[in-house]
N, C-alpha and C. Protein backbone atom coordinates (compact mmCIF):
# COMPACT_ATOMS: atom_id res chain seq x y z
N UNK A 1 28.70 52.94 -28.95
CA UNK A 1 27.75 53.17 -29.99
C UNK A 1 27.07 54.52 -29.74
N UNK A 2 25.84 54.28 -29.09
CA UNK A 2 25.30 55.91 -28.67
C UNK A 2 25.21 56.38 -27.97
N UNK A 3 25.64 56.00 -26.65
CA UNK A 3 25.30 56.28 -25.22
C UNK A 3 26.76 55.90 -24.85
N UNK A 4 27.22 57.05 -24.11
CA UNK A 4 28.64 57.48 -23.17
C UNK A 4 28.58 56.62 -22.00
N UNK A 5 29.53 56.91 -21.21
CA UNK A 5 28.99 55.97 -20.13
C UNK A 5 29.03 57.13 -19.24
N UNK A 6 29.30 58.50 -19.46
CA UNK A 6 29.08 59.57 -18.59
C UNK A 6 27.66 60.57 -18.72
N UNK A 7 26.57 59.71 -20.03
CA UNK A 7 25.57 60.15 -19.84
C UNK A 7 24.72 59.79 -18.88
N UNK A 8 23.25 60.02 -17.96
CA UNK A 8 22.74 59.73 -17.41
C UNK A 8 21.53 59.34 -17.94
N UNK A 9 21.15 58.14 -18.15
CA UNK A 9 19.81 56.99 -17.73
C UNK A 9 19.41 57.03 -17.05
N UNK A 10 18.03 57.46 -16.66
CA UNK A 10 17.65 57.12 -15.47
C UNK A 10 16.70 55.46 -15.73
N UNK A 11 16.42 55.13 -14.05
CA UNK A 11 15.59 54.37 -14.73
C UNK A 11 14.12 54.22 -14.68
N UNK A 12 13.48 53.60 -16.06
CA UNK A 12 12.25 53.51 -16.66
C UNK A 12 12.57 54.22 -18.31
N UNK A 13 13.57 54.51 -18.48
CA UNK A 13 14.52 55.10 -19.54
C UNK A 13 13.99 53.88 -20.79
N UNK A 14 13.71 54.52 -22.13
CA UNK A 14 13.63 53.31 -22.90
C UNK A 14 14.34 53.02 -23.75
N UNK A 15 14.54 52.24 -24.29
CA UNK A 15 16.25 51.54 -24.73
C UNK A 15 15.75 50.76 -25.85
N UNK A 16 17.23 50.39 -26.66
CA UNK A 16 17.19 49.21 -27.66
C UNK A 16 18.52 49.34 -27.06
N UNK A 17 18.96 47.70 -27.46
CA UNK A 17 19.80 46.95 -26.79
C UNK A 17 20.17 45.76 -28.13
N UNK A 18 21.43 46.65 -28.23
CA UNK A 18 22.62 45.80 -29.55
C UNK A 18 22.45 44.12 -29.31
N UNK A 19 22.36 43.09 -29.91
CA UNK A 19 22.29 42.06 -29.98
C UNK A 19 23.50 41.68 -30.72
N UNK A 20 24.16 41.14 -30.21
CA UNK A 20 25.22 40.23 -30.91
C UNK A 20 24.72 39.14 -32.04
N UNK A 21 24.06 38.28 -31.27
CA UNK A 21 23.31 37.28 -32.43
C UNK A 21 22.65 37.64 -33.67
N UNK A 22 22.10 38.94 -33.68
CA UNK A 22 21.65 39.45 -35.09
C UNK A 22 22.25 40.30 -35.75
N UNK A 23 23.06 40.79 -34.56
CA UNK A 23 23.82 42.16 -35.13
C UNK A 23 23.38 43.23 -35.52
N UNK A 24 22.05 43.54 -34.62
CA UNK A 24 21.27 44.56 -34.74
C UNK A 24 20.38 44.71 -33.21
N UNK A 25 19.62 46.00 -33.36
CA UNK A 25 19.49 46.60 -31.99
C UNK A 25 18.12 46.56 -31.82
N UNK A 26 17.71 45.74 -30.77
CA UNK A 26 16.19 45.51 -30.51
C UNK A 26 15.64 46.18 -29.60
N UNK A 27 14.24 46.65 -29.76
CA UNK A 27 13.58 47.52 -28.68
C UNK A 27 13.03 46.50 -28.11
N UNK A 28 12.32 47.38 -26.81
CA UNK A 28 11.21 46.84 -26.00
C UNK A 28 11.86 46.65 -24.72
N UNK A 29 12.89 47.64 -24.44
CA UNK A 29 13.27 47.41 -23.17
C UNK A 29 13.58 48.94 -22.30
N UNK A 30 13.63 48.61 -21.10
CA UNK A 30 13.92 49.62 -20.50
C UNK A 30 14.59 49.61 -19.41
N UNK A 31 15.83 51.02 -18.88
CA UNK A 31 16.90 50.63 -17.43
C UNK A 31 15.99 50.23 -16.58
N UNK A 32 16.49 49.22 -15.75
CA UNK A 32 15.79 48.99 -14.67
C UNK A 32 16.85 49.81 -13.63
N UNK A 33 18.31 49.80 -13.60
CA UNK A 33 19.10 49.80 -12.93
C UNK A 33 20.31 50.68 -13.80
N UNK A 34 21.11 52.01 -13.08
CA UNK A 34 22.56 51.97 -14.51
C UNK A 34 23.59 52.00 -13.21
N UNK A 35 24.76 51.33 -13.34
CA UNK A 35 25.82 51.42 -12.47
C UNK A 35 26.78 52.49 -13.19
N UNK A 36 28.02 51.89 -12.85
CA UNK A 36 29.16 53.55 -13.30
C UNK A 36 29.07 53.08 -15.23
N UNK A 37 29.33 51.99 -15.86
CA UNK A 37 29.38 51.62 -16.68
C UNK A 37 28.53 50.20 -17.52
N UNK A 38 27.81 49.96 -17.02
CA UNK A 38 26.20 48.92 -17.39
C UNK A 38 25.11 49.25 -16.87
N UNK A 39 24.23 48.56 -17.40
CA UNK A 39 22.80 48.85 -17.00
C UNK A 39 22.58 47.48 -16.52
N UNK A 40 21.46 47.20 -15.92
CA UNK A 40 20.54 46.02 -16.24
C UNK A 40 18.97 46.62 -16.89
N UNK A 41 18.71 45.65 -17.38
CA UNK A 41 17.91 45.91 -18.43
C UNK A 41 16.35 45.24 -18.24
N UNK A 42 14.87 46.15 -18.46
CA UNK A 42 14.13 45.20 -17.72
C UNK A 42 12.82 45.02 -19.05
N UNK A 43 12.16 43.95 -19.43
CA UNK A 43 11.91 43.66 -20.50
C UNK A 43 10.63 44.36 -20.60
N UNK A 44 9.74 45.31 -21.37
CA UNK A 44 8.77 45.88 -20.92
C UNK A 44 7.39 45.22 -21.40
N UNK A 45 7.82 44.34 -21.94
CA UNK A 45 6.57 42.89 -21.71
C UNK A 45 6.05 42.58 -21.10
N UNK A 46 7.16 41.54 -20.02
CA UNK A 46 6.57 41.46 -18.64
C UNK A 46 6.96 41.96 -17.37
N UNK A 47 8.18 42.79 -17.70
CA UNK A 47 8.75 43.80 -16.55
C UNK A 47 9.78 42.87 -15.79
N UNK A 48 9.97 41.64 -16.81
CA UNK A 48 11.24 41.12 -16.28
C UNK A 48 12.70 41.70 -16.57
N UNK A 49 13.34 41.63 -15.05
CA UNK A 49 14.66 42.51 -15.49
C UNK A 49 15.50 41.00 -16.08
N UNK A 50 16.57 41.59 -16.82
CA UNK A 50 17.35 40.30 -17.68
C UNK A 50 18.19 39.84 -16.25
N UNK A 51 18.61 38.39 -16.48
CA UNK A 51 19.97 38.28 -15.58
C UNK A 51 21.06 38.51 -16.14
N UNK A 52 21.11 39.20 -16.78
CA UNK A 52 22.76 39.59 -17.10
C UNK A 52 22.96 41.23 -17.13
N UNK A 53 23.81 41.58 -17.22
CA UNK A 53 24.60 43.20 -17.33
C UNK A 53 24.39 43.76 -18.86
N UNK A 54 24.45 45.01 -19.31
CA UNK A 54 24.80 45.27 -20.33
C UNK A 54 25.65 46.48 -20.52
N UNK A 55 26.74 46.21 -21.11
CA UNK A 55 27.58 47.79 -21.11
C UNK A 55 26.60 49.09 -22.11
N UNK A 56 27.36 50.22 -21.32
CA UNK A 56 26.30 51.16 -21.97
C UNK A 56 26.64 51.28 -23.33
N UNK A 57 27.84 50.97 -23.92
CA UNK A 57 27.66 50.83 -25.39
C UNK A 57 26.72 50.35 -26.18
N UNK A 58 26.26 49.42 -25.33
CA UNK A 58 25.52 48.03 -26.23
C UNK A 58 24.11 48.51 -25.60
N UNK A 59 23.43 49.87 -24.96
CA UNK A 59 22.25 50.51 -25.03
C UNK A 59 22.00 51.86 -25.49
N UNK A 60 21.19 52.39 -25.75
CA UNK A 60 20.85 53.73 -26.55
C UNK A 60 19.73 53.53 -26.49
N UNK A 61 19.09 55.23 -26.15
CA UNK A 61 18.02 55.57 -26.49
C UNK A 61 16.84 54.90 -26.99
N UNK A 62 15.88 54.92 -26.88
CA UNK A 62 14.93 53.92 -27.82
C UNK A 62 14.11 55.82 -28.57
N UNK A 63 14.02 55.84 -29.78
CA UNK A 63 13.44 56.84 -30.64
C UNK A 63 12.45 56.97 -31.19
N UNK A 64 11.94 56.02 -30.82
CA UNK A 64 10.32 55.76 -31.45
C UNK A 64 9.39 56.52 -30.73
């Protein structure tokens, strides 16, 4: 989608993150972590990181 997987994230980076279930891209998050090709993702609510992976396709930029 918007993000390569040869761009660099660092993290505290802020993000929206593609949702399958709605099929649309929700903010309020940010890298906690980026490996060669996912992130983990950490919720900036309560600064919980998710338990799961996300490929960098399925994060971009947050533009607000």
């Amino acid at each position: 989608m918007d993000i390569h997987s040869d761009q660099h994230l660092p993290p505290g980076t802020s993000v929206e993150v593609f949702s399958a279930f709605s099929a649309s891209w929700v903010s309020g998050f940010e890298v906690a972590t980026i490996h060669e090709d996912a992130c983990e993702i950490r919720r900036q609510s309560d600064r919980a990181v998710l338990p799961a992976t996300f490929h960098v396709d399925d994060v971009r930029v947050d533009r607000r």
